[in-house]
N, C-alpha and C. Protein backbone atom coordinates (compact mmCIF):
# COMPACT_ATOMS: atom_id res chain seq x y z
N UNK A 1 -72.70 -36.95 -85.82
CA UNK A 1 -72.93 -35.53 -85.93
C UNK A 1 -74.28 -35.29 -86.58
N UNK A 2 -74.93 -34.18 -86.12
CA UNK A 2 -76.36 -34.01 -86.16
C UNK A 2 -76.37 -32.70 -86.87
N UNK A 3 -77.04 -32.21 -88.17
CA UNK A 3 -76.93 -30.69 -88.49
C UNK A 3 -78.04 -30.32 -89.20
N UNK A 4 -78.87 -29.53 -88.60
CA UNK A 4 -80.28 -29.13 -89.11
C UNK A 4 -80.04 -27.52 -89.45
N UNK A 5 -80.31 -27.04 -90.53
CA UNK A 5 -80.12 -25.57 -91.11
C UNK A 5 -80.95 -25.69 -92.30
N UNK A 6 -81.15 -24.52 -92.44
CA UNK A 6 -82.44 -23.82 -93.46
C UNK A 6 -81.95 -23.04 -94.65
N UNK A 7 -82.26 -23.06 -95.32
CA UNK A 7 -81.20 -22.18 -96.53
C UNK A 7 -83.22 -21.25 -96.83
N UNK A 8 -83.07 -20.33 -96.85
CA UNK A 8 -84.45 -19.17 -96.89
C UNK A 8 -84.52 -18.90 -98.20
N UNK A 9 -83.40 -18.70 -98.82
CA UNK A 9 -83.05 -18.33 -100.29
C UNK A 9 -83.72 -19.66 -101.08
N UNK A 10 -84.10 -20.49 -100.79
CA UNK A 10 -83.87 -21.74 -101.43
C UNK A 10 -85.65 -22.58 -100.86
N UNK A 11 -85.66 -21.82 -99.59
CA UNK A 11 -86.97 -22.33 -98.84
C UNK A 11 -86.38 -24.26 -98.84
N UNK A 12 -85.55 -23.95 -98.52
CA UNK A 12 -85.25 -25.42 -97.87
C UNK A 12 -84.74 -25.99 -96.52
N UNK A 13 -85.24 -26.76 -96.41
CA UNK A 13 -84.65 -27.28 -94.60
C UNK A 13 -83.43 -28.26 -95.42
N UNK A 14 -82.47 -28.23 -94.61
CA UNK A 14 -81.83 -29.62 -94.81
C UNK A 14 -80.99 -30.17 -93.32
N UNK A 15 -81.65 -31.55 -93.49
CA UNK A 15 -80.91 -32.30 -91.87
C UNK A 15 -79.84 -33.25 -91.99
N UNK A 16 -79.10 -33.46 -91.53
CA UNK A 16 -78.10 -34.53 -91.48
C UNK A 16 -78.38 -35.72 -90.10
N UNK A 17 -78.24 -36.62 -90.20
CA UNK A 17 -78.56 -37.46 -88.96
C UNK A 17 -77.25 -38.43 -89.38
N UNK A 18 -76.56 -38.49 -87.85
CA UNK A 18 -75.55 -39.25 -87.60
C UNK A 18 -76.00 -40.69 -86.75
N UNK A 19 -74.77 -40.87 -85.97
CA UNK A 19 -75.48 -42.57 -84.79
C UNK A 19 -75.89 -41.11 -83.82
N UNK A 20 -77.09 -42.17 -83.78
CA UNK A 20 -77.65 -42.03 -82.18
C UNK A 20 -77.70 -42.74 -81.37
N UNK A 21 -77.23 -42.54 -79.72
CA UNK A 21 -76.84 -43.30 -79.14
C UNK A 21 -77.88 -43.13 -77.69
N UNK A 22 -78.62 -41.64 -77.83
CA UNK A 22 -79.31 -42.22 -76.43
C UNK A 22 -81.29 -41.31 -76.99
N UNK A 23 -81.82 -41.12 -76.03
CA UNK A 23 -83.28 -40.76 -76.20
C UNK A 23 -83.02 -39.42 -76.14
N UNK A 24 -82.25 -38.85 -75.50
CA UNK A 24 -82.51 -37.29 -75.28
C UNK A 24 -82.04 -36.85 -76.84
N UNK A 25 -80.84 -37.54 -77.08
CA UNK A 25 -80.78 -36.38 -79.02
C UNK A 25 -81.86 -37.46 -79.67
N UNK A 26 -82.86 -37.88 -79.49
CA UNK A 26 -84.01 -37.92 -80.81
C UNK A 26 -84.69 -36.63 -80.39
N UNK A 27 -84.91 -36.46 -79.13
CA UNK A 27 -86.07 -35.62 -78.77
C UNK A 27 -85.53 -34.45 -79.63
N UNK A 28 -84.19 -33.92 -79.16
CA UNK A 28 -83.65 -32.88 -79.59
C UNK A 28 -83.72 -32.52 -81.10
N UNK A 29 -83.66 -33.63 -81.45
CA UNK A 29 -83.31 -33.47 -83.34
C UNK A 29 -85.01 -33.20 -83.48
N UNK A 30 -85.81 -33.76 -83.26
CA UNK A 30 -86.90 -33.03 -83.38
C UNK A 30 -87.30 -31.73 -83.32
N UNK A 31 -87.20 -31.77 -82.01
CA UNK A 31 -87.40 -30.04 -81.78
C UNK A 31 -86.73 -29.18 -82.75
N UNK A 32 -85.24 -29.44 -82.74
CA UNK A 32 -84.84 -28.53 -83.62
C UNK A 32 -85.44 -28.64 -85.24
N UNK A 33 -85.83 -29.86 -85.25
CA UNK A 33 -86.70 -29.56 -86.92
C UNK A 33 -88.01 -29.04 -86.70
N UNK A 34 -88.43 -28.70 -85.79
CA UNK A 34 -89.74 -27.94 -85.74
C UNK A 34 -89.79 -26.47 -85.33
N UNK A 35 -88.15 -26.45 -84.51
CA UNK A 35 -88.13 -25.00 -84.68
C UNK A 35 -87.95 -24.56 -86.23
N UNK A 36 -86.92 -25.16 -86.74
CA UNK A 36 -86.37 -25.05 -88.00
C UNK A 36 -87.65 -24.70 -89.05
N UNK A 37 -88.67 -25.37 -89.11
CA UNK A 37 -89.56 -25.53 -90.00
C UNK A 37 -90.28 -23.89 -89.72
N UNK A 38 -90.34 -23.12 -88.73
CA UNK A 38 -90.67 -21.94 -88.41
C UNK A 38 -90.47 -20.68 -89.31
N UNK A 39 -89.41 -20.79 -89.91
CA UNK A 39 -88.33 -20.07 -91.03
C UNK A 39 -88.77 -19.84 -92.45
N UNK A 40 -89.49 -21.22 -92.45
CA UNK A 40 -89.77 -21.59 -93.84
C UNK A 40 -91.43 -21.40 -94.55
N UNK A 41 -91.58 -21.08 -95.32
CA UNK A 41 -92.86 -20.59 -95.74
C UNK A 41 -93.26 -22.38 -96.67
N UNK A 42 -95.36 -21.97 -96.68
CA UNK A 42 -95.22 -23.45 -96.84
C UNK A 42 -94.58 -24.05 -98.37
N UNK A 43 -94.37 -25.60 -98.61
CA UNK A 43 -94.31 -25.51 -99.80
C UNK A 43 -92.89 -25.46 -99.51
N UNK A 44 -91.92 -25.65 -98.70
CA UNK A 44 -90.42 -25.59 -98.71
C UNK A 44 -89.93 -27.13 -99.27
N UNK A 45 -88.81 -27.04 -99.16
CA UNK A 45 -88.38 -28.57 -99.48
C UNK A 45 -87.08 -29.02 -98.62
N UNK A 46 -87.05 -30.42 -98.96
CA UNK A 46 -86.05 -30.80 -97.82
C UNK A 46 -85.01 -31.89 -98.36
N UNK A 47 -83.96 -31.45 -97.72
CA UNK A 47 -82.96 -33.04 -98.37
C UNK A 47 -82.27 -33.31 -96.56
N UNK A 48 -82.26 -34.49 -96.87
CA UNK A 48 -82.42 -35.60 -95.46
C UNK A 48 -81.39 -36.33 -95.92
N UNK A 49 -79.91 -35.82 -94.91
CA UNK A 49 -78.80 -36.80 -95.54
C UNK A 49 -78.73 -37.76 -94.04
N UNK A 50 -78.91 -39.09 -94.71
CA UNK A 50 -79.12 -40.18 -93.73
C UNK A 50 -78.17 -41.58 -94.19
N UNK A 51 -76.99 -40.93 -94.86
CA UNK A 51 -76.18 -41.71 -94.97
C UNK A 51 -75.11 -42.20 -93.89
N UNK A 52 -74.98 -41.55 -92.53
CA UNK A 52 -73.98 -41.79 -91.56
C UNK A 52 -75.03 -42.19 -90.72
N UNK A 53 -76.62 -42.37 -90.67
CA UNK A 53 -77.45 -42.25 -89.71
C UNK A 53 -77.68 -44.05 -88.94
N UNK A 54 -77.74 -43.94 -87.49
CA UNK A 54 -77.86 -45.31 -87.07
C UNK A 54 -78.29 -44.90 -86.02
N UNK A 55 -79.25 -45.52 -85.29
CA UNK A 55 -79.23 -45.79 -83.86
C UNK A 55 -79.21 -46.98 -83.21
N UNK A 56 -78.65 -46.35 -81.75
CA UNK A 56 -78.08 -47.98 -81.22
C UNK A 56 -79.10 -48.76 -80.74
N UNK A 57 -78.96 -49.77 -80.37
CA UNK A 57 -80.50 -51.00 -79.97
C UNK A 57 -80.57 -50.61 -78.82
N UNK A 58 -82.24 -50.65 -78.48
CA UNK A 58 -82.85 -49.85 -77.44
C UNK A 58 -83.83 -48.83 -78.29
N UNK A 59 -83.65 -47.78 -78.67
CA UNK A 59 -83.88 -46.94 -78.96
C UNK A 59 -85.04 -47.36 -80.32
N UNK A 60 -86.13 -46.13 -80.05
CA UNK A 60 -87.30 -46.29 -81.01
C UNK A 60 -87.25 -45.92 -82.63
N UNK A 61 -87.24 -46.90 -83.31
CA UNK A 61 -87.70 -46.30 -84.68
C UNK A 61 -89.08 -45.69 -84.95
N UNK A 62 -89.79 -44.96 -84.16
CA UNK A 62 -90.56 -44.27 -84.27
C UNK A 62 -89.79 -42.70 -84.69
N UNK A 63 -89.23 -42.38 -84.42
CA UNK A 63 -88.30 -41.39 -84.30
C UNK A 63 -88.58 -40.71 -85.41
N UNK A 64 -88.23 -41.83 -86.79
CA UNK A 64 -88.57 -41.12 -87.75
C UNK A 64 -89.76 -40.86 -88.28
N UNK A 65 -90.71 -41.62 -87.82
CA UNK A 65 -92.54 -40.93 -87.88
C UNK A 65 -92.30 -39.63 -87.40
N UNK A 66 -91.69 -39.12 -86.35
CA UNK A 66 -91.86 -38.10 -85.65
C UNK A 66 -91.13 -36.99 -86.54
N UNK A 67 -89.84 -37.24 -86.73
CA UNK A 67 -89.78 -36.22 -87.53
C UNK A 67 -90.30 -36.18 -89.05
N UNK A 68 -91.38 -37.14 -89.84
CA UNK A 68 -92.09 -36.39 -91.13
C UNK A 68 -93.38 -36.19 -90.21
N UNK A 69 -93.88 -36.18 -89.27
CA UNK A 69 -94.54 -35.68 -88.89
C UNK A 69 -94.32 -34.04 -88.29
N UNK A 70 -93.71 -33.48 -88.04
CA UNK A 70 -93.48 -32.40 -88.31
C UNK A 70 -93.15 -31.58 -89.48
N UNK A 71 -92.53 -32.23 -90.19
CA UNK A 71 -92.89 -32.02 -91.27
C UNK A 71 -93.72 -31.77 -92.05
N UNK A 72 -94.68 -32.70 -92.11
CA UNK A 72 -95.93 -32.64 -92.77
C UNK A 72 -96.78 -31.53 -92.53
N UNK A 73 -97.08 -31.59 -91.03
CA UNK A 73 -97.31 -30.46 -89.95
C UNK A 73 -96.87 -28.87 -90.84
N UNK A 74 -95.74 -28.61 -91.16
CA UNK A 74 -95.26 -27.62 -91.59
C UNK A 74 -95.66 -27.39 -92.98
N UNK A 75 -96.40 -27.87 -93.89
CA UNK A 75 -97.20 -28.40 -95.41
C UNK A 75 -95.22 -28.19 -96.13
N UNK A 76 -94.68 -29.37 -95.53
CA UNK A 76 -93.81 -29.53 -96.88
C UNK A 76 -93.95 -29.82 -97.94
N UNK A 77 -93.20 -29.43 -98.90
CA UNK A 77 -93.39 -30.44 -100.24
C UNK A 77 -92.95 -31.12 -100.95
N UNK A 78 -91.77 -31.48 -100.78
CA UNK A 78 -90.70 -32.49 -101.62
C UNK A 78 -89.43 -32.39 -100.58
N UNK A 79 -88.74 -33.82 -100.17
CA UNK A 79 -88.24 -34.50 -99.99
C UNK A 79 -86.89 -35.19 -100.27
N UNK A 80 -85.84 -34.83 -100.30
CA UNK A 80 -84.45 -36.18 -101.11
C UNK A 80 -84.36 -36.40 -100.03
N UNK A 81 -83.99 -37.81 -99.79
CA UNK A 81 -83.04 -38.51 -98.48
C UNK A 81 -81.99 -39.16 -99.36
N UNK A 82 -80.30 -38.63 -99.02
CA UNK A 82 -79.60 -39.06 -99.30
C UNK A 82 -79.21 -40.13 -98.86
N UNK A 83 -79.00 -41.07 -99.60
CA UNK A 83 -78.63 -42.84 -98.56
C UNK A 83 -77.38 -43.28 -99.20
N UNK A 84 -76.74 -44.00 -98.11
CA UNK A 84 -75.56 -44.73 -98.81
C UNK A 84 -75.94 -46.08 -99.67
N UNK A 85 -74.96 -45.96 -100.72
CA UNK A 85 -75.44 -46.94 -101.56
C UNK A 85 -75.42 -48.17 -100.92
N UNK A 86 -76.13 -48.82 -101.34
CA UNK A 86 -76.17 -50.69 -101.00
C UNK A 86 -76.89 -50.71 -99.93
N UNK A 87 -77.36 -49.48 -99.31
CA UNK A 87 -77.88 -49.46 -97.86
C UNK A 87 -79.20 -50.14 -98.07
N UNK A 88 -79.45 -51.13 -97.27
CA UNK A 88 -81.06 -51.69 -97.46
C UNK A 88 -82.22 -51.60 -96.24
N UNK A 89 -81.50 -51.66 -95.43
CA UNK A 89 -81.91 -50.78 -94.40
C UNK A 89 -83.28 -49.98 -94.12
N UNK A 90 -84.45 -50.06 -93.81
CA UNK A 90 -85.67 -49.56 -93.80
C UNK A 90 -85.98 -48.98 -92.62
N UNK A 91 -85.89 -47.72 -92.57
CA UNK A 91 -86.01 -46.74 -91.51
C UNK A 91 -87.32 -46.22 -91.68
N UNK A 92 -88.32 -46.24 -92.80
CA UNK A 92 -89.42 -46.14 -93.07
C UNK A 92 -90.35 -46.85 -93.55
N UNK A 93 -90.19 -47.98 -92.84
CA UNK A 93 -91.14 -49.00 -93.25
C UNK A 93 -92.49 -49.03 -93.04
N UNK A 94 -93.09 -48.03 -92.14
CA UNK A 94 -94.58 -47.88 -92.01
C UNK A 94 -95.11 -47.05 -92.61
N UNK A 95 -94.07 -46.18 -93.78
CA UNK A 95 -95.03 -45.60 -94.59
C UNK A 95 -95.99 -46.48 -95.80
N UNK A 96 -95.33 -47.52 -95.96
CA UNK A 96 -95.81 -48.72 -96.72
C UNK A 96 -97.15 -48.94 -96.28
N UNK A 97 -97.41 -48.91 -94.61
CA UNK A 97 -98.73 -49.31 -94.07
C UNK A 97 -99.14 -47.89 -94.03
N UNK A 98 -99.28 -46.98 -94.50
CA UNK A 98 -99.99 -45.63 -93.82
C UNK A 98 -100.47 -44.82 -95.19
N UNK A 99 -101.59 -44.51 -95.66
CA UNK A 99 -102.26 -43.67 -96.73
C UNK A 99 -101.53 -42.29 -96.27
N UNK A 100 -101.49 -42.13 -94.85
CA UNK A 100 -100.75 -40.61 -94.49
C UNK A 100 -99.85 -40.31 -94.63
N UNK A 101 -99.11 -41.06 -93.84
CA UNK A 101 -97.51 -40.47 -94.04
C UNK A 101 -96.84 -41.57 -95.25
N UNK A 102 -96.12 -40.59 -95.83
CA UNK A 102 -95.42 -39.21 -95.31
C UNK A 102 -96.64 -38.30 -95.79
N UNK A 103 -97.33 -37.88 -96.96
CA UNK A 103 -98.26 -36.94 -97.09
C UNK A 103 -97.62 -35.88 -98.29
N UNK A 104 -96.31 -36.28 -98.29
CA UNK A 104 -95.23 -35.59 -99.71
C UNK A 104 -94.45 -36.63 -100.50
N UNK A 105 -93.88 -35.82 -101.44
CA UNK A 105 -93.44 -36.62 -102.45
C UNK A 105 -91.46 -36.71 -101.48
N UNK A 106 -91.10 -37.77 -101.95
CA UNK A 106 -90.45 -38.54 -101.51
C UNK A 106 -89.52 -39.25 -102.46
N UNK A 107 -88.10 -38.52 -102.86
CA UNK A 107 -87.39 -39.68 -103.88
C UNK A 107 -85.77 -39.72 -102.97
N UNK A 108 -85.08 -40.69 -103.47
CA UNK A 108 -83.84 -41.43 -102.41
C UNK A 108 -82.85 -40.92 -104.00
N UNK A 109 -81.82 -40.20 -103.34
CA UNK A 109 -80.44 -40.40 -104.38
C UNK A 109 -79.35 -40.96 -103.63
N UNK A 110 -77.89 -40.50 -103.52
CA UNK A 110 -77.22 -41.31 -103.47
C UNK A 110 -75.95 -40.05 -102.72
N UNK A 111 -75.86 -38.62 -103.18
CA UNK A 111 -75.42 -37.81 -102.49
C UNK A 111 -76.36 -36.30 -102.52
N UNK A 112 -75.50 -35.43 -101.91
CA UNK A 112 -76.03 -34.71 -101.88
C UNK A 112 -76.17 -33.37 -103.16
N UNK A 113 -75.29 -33.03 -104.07
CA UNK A 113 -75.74 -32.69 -105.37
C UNK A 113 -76.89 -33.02 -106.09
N UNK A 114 -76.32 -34.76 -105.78
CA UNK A 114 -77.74 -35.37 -106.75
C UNK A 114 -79.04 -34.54 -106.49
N UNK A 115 -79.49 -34.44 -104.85
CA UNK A 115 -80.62 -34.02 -104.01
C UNK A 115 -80.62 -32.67 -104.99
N UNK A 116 -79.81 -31.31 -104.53
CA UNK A 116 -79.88 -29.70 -105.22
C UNK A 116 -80.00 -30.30 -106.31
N UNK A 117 -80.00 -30.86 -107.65
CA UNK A 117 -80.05 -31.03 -108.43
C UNK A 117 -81.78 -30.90 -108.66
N UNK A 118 -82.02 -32.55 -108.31
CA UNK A 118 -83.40 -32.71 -108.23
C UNK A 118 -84.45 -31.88 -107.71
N UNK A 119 -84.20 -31.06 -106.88
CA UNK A 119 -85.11 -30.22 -106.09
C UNK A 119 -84.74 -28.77 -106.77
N UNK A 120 -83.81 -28.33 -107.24
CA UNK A 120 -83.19 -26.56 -107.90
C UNK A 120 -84.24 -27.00 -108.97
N UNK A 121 -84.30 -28.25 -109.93
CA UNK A 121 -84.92 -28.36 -111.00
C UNK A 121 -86.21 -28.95 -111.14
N UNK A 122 -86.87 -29.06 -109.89
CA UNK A 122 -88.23 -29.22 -109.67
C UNK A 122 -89.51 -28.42 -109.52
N UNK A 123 -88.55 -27.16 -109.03
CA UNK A 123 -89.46 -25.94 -109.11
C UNK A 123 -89.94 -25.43 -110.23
């Protein structure tokens, strides 16, 4: 299950990413975060729950360049990705090689409170 919504009150995007199983829902989950990002004035923030998230073999891990690249695109500014614990898993391993991306600040908790927590008290 896939769920991208905006809270305006809050100037936050927040996405959920489930398994993905074919090319047409990456494209989709994109788009909809770039419509999404439309809503939001710059300077919003985002929590990225990517604890159910997988895709099946075949399929590009570019995916997720693409979506902080829209992102970025949109001048976000802070970041939670919720991850399941123990997860080791590197879905962003070329930000390691890249001065660019992501281009924002970027911290990992563990659910999603933790995230409103960190971000309600960052402002």
């Amino acid at each position: 299950m896939h769920e991208i919504r905006v809270d305006v009150a809050k100037n936050r995007l927040y996405f959920t990413l489930g398994a993905i199983s074919c090319a047409d829902e990456l494209a989709e989950i994109v788009h909809k975060i770039q419509k999404a990002v439309l809503s939001l004035p710059r300077g919003f923030t985002c929590i990225t729950d990517l604890r159910h998230f997988s895709l099946s073999s075949g399929l590009s891990d570019n995916f997720m360049r693409l979506c902080q690249e829209a992102l970025w695109d949109s001048a976000i500014a802070k970041v939670v990705r919720v991850k399941k614990p123990g997860c080791t898993k590197k879905y962003f391993s070329y930000e390691k090689q890249s001065l660019v991306c992501p281009g924002y600040s970027v911290d990992s908790v563990f659910s999603i409170e933790e995230a409103e927590t960190l971000l309600d008290h960052a402002i």
